[in-house]
PDB file of N, CA and C in Angstrom:
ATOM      1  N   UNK A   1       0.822  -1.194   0.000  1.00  0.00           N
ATOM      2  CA  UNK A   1       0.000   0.000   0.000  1.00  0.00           C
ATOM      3  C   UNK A   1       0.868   1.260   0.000  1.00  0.00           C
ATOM      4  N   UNK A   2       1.891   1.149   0.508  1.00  0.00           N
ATOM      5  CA  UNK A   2       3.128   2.349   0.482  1.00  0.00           C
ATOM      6  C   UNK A   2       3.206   2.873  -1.030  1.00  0.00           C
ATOM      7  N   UNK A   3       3.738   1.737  -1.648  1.00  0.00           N
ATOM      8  CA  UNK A   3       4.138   1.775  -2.974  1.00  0.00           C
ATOM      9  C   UNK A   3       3.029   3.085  -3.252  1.00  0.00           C
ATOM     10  N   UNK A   4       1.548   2.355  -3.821  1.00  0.00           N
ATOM     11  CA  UNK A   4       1.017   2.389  -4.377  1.00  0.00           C
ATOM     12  C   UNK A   4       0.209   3.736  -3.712  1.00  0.00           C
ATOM     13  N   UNK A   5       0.497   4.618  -2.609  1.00  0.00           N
ATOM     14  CA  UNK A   5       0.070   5.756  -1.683  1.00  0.00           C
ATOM     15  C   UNK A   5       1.085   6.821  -2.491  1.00  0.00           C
ATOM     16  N   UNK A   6       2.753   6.315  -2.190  1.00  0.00           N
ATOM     17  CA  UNK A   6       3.779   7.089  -3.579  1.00  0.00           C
ATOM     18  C   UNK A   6       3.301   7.347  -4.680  1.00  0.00           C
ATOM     19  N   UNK A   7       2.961   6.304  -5.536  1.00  0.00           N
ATOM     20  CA  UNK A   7       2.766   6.613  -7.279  1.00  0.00           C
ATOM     21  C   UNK A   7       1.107   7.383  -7.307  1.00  0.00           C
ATOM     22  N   UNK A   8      -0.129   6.960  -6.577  1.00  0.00           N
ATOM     23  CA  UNK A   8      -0.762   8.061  -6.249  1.00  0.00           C
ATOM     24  C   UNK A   8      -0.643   9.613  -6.279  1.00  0.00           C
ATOM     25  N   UNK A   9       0.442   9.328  -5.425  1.00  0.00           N
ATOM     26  CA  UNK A   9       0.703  11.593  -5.317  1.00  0.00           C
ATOM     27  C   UNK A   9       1.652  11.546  -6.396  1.00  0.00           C
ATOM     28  N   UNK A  10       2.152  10.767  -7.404  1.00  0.00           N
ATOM     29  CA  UNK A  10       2.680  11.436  -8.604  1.00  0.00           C
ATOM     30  C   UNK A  10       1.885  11.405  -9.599  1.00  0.00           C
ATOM     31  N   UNK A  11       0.523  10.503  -9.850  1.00  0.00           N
ATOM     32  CA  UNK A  11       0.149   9.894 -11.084  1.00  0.00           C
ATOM     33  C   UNK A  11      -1.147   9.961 -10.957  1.00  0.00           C
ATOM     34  N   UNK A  12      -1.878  10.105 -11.869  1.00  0.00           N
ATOM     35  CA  UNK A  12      -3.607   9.992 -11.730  1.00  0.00           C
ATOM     36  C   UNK A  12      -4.259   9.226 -12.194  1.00  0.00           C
ATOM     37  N   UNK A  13      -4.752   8.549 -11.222  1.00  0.00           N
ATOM     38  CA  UNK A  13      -5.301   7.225 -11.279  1.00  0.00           C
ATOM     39  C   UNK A  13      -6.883   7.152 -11.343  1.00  0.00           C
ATOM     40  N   UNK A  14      -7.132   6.891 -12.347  1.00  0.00           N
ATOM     41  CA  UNK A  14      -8.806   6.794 -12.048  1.00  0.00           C
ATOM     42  C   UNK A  14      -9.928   5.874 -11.855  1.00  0.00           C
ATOM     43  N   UNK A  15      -8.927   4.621 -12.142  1.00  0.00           N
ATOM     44  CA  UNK A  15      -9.691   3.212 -11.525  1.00  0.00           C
ATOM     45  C   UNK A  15      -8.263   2.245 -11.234  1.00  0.00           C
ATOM     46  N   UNK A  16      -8.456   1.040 -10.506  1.00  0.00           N
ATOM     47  CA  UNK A  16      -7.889   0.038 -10.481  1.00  0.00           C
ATOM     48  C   UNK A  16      -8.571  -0.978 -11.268  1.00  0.00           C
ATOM     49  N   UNK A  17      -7.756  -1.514 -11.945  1.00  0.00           N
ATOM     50  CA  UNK A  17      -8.058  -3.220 -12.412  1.00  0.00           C
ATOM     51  C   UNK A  17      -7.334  -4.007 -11.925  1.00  0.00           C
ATOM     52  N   UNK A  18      -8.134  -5.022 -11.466  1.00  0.00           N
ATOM     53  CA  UNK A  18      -7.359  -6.066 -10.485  1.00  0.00           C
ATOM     54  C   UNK A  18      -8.183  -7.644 -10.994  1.00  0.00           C
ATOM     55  N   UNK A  19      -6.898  -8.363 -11.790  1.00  0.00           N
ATOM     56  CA  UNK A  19      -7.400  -9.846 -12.162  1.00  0.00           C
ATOM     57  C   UNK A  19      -8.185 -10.672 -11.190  1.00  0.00           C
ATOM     58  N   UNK A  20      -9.519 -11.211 -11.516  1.00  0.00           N
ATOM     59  CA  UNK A  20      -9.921 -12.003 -10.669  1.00  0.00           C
ATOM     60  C   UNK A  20      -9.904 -13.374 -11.401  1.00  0.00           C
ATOM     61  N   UNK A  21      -9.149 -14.071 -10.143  1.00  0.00           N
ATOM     62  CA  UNK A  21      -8.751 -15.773 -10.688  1.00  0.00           C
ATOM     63  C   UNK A  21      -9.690 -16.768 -10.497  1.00  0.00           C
ATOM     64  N   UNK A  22      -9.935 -17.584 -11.596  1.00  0.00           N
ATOM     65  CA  UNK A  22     -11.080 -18.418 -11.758  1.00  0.00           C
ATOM     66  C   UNK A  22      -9.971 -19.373 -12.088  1.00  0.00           C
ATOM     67  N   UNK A  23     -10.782 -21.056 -12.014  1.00  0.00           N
ATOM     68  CA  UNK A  23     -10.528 -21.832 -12.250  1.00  0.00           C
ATOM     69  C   UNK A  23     -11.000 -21.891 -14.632  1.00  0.00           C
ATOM     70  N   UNK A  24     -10.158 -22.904 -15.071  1.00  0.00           N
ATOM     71  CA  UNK A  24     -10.618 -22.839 -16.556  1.00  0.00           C
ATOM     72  C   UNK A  24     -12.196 -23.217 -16.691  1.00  0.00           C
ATOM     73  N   UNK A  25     -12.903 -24.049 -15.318  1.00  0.00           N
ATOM     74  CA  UNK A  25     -14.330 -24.283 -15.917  1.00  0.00           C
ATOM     75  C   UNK A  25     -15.016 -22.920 -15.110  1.00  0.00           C
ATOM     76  N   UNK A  26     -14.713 -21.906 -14.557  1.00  0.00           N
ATOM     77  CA  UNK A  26     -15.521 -20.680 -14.325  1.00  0.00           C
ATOM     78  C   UNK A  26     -15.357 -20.806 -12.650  1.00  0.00           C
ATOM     79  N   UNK A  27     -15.272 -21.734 -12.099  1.00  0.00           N
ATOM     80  CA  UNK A  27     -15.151 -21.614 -10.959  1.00  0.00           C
ATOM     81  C   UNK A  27     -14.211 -21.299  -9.879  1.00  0.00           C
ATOM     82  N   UNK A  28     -14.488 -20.524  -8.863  1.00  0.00           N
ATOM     83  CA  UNK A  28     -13.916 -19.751  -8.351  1.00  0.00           C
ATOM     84  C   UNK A  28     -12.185 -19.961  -7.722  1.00  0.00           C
ATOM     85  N   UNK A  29     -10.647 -19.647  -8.072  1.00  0.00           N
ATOM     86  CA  UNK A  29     -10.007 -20.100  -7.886  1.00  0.00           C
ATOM     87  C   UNK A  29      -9.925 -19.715  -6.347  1.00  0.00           C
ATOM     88  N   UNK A  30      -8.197 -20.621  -6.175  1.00  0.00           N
ATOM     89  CA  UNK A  30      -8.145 -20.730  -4.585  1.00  0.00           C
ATOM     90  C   UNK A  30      -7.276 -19.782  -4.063  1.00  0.00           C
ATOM     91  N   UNK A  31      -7.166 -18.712  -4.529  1.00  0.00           N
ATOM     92  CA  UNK A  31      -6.740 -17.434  -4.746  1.00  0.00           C
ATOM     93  C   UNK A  31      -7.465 -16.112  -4.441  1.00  0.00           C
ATOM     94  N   UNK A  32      -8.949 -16.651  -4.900  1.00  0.00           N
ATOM     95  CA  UNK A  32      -9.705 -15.094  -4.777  1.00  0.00           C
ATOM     96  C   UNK A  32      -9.937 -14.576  -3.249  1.00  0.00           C
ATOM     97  N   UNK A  33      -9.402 -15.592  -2.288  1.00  0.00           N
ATOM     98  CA  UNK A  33      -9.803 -14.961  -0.878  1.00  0.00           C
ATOM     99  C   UNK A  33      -8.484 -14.136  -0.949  1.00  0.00           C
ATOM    100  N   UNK A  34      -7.088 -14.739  -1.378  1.00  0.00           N
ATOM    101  CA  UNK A  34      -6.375 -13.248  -1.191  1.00  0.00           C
ATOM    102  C   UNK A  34      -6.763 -11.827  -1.629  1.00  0.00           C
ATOM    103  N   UNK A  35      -7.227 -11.601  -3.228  1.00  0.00           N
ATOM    104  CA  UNK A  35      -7.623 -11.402  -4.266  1.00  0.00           C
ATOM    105  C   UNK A  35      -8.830 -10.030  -3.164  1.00  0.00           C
ATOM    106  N   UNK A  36      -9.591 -11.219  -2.681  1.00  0.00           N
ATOM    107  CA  UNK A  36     -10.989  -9.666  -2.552  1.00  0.00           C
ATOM    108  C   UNK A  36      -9.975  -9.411  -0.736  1.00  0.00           C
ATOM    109  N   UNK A  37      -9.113  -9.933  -0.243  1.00  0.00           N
ATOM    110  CA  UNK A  37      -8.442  -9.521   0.862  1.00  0.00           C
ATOM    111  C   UNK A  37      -7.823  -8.038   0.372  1.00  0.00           C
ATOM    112  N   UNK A  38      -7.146  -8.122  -1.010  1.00  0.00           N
ATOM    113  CA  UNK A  38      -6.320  -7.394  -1.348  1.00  0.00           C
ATOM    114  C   UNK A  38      -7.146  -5.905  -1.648  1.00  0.00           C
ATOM    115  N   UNK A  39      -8.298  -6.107  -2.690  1.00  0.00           N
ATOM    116  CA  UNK A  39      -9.600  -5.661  -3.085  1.00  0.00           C
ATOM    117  C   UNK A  39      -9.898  -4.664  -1.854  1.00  0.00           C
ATOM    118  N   UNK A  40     -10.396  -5.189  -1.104  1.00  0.00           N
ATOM    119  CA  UNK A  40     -11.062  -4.593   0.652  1.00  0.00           C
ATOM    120  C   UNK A  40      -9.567  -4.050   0.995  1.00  0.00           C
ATOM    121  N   UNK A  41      -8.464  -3.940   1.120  1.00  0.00           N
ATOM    122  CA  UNK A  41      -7.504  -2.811   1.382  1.00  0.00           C
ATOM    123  C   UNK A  41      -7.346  -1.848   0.149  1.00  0.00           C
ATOM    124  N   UNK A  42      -7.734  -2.183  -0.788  1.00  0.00           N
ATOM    125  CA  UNK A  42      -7.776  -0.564  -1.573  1.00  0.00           C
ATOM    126  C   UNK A  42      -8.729  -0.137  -1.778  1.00  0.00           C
ATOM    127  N   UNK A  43      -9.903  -0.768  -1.261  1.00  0.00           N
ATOM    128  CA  UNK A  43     -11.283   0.467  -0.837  1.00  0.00           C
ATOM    129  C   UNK A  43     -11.142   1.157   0.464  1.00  0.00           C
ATOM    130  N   UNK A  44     -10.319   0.391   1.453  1.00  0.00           N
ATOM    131  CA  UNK A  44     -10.192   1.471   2.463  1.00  0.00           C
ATOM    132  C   UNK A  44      -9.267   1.958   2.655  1.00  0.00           C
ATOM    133  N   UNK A  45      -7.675   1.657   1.723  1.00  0.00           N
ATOM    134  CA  UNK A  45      -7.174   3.085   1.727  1.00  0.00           C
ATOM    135  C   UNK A  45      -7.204   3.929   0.719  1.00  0.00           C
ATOM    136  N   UNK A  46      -7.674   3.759  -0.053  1.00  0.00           N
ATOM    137  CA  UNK A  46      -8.121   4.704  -1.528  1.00  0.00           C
ATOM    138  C   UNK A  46      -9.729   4.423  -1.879  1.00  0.00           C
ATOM    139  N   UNK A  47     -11.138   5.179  -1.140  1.00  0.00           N
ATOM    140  CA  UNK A  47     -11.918   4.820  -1.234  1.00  0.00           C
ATOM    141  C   UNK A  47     -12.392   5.474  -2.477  1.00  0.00           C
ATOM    142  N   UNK A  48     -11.991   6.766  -2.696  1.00  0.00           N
ATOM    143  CA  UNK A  48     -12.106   7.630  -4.399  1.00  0.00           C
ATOM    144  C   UNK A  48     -11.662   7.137  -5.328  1.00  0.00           C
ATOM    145  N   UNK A  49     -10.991   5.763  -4.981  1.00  0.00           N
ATOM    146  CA  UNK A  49     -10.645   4.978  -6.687  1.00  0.00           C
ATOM    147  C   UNK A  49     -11.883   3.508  -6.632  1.00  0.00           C
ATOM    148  N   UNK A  50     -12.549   3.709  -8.107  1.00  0.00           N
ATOM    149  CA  UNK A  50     -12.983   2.196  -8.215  1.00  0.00           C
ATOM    150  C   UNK A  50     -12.392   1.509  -8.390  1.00  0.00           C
ATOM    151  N   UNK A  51     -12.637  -0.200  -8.388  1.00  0.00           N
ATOM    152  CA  UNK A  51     -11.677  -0.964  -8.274  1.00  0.00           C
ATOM    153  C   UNK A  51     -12.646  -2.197  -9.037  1.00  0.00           C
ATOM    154  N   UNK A  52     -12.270  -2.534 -10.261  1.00  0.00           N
ATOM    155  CA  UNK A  52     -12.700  -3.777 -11.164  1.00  0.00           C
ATOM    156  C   UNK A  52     -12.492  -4.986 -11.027  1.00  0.00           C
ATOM    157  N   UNK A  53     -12.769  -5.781 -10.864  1.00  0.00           N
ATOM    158  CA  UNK A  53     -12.096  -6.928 -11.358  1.00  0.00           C
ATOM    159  C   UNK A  53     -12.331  -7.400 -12.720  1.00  0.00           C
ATOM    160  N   UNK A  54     -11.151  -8.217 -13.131  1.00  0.00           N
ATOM    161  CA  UNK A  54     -11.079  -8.708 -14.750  1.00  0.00           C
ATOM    162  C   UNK A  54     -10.979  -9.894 -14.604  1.00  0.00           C
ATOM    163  N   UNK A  55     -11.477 -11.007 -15.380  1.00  0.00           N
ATOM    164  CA  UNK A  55     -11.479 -12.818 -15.557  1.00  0.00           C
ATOM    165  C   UNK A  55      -9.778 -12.611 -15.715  1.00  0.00           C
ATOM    166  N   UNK A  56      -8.816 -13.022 -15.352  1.00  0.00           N
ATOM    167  CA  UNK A  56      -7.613 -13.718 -15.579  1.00  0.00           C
ATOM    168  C   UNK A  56      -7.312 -15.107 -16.013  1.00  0.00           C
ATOM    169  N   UNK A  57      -8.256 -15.708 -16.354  1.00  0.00           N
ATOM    170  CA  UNK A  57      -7.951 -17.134 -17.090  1.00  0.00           C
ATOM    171  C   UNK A  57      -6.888 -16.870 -18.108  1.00  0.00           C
ATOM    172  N   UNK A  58      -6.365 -17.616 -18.398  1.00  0.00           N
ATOM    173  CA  UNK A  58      -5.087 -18.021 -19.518  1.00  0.00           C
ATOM    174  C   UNK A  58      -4.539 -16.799 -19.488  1.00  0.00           C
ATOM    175  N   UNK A  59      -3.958 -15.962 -18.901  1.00  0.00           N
ATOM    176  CA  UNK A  59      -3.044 -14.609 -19.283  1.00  0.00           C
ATOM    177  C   UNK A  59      -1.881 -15.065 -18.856  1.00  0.00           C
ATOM    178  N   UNK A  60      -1.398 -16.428 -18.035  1.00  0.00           N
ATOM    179  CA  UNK A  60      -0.200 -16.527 -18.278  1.00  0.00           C
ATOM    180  C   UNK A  60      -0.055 -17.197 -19.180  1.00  0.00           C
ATOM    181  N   UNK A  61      -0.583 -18.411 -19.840  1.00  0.00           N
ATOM    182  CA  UNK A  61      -0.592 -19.050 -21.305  1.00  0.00           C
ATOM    183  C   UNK A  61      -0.307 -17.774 -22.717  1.00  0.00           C
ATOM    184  N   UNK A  62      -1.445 -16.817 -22.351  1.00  0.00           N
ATOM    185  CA  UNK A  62      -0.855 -16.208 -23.583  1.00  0.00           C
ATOM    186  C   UNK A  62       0.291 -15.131 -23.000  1.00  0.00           C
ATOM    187  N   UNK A  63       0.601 -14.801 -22.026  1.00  0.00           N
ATOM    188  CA  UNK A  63       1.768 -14.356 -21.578  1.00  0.00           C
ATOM    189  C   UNK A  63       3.229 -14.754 -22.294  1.00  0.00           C
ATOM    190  N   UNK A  64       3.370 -16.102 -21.801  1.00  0.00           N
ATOM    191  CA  UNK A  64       4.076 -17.309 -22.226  1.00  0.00           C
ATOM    192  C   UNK A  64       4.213 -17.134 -24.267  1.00  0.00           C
ATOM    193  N   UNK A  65       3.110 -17.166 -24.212  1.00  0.00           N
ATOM    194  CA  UNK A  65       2.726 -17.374 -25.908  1.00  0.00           C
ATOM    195  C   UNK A  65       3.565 -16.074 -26.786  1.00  0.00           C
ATOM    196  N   UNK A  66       3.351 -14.900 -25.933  1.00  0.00           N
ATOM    197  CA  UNK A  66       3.498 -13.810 -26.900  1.00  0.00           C
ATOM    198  C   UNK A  66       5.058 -13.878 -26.862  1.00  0.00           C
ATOM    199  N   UNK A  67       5.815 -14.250 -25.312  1.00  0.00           N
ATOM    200  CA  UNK A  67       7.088 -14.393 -25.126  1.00  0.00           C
ATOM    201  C   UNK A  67       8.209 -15.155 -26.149  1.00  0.00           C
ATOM    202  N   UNK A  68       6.849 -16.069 -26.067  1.00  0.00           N
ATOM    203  CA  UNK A  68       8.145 -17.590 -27.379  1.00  0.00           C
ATOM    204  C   UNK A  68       7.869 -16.749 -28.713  1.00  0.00           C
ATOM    205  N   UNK A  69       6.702 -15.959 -29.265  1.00  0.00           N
ATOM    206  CA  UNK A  69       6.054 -15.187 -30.408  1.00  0.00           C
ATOM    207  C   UNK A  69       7.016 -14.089 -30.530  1.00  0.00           C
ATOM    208  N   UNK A  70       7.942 -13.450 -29.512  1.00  0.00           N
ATOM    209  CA  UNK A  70       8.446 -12.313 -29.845  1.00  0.00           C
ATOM    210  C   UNK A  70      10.067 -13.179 -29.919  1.00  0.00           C
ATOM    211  N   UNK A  71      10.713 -13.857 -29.490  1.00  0.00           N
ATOM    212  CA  UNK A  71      11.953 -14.005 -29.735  1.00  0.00           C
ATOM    213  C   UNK A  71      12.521 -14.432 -28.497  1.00  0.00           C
ATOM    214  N   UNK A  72      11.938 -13.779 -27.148  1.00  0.00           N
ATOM    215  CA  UNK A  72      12.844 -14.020 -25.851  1.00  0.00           C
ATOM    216  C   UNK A  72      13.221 -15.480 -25.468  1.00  0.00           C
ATOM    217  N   UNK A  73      14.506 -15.452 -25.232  1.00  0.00           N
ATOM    218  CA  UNK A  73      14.881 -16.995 -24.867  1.00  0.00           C
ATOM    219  C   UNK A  73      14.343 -17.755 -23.335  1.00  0.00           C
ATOM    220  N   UNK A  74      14.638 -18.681 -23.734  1.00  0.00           N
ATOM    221  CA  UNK A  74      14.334 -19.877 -22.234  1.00  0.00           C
ATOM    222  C   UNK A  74      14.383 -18.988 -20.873  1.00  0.00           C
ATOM    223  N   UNK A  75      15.284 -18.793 -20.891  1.00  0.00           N
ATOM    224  CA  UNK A  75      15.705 -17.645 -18.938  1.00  0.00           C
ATOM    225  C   UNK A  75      14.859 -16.466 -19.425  1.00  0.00           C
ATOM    226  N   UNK A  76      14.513 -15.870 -20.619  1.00  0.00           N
ATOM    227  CA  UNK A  76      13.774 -14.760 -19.882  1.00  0.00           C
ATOM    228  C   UNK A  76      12.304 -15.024 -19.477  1.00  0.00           C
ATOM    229  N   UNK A  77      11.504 -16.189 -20.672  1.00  0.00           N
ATOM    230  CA  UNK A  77      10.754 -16.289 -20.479  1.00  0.00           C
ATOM    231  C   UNK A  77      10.130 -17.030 -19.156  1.00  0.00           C
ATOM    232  N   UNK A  78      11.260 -17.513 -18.562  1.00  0.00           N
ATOM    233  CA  UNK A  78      11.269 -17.857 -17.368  1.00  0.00           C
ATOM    234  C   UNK A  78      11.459 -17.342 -15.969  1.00  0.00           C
ATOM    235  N   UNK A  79      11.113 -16.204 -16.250  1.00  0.00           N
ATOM    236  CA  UNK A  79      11.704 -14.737 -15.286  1.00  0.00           C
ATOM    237  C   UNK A  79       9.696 -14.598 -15.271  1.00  0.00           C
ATOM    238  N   UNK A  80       9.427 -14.876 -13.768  1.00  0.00           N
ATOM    239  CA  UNK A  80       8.046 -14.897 -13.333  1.00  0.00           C
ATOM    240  C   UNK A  80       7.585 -13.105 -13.262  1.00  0.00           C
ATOM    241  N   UNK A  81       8.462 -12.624 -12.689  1.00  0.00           N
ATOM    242  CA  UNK A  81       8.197 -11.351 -13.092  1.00  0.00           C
ATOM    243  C   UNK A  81       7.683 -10.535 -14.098  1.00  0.00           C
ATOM    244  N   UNK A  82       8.511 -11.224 -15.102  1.00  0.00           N
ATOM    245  CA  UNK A  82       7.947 -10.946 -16.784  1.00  0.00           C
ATOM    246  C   UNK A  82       6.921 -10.848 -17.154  1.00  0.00           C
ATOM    247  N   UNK A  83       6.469 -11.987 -16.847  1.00  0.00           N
ATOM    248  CA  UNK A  83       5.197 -13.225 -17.124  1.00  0.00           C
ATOM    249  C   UNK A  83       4.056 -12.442 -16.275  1.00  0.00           C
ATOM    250  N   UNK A  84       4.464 -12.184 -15.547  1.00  0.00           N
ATOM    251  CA  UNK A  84       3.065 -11.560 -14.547  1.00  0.00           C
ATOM    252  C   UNK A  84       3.166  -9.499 -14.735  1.00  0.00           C
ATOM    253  N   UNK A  85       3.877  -9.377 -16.040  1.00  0.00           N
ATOM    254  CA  UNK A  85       3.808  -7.803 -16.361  1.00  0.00           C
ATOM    255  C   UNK A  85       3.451  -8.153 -17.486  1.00  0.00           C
ATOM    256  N   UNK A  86       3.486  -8.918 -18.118  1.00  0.00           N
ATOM    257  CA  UNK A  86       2.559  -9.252 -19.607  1.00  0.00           C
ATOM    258  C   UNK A  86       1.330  -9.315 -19.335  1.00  0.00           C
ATOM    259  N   UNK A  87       1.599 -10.685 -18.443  1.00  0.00           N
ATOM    260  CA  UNK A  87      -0.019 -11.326 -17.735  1.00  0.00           C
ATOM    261  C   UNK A  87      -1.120  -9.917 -17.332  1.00  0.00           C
ATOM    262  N   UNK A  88      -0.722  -8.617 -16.479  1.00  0.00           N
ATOM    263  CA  UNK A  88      -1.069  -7.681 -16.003  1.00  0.00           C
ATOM    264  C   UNK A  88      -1.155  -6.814 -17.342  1.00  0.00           C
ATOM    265  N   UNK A  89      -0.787  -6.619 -18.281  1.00  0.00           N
ATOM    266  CA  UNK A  89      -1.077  -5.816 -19.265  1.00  0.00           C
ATOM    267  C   UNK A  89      -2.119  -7.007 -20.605  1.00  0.00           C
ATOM    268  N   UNK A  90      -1.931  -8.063 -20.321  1.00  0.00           N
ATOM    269  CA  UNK A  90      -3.114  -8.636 -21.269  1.00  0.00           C
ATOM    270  C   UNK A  90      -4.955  -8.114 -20.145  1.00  0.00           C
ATOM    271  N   UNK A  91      -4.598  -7.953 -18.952  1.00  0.00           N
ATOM    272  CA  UNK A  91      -5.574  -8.136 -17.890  1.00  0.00           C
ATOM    273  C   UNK A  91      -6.013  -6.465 -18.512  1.00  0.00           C
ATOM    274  N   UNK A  92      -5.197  -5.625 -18.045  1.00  0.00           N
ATOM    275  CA  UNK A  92      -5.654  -4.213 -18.721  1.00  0.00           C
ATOM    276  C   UNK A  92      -5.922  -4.582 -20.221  1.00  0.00           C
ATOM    277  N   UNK A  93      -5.629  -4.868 -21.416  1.00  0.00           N
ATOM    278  CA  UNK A  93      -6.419  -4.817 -22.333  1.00  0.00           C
ATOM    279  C   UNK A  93      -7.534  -5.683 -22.634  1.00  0.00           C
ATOM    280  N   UNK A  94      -7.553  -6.492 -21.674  1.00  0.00           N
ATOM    281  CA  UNK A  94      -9.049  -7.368 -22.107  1.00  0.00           C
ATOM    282  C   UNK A  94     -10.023  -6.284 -21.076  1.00  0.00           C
ATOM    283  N   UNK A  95      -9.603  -5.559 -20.188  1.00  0.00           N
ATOM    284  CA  UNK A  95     -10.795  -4.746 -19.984  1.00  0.00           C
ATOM    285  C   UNK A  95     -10.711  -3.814 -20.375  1.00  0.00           C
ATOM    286  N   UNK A  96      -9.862  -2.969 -20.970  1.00  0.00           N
ATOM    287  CA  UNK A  96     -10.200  -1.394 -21.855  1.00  0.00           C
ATOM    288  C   UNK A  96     -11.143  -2.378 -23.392  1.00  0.00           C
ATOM    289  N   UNK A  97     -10.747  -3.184 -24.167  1.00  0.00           N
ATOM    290  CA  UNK A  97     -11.829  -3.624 -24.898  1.00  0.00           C
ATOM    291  C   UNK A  97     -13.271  -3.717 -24.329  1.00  0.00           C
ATOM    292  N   UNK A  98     -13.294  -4.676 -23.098  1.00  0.00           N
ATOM    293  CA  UNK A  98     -14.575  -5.311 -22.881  1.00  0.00           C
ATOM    294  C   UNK A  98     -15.411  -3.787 -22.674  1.00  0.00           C
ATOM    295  N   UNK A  99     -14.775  -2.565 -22.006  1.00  0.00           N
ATOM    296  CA  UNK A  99     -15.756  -1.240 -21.704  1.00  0.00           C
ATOM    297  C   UNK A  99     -15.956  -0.583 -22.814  1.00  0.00           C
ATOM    298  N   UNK A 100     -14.731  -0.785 -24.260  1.00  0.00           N
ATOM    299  CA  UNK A 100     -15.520  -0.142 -25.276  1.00  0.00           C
ATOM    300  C   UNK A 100     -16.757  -0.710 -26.237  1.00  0.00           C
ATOM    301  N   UNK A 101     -16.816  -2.337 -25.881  1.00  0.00           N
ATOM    302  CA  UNK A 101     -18.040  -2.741 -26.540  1.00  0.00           C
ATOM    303  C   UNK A 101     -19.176  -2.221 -25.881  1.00  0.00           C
TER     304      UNK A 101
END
């Protein structure tokens, strides 16, 4: 919450999107109690930002996918970090689409 109290007073933020993890048949993964734990601390320390959730199914598959698709070798694509800043930017564009339909 520090972090994210910092980039606040530099940056203007007007919603959060935050992946919500499902299992591949729709059902609820074993994750989402961290997930709405995490959820319920940024409504009460940033109650002026909304906060979305997005389906996260397969965003590390196509994470993975776009990685071997662009060129990066074995160790990078193996750098979890990576994978979960792809994963987090497929999550932002499947919901800036889903709000312009």
């Amino acid at each position: 919450m520090n972090w994210l109290k910092d980039y606040l007073a530099r940056e203007n933020v007007e919603r959060f999107i935050v992946g919500l993890p499902k299992q591949t048949n729709g059902q609820d993964s074993e994750n989402l109690s961290r997930v709405k734990t995490f959820v319920g601390q940024l409504n009460k320390s940033f109650p002026q930002i909304p906060v979305d959730l997005w389906d996260e199914r397969y965003t590390s598959v196509l994470a993975h996918r776009t990685m071997l698709e662009s060129g990066l070798g074995r160790k990078a694509r193996q750098n979890k970090a990576l994978v979960d800043e792809i994963s987090a930017t497929i999550i932002l564009q499947g919901w800036m689409e889903g709000k312009r339909r």
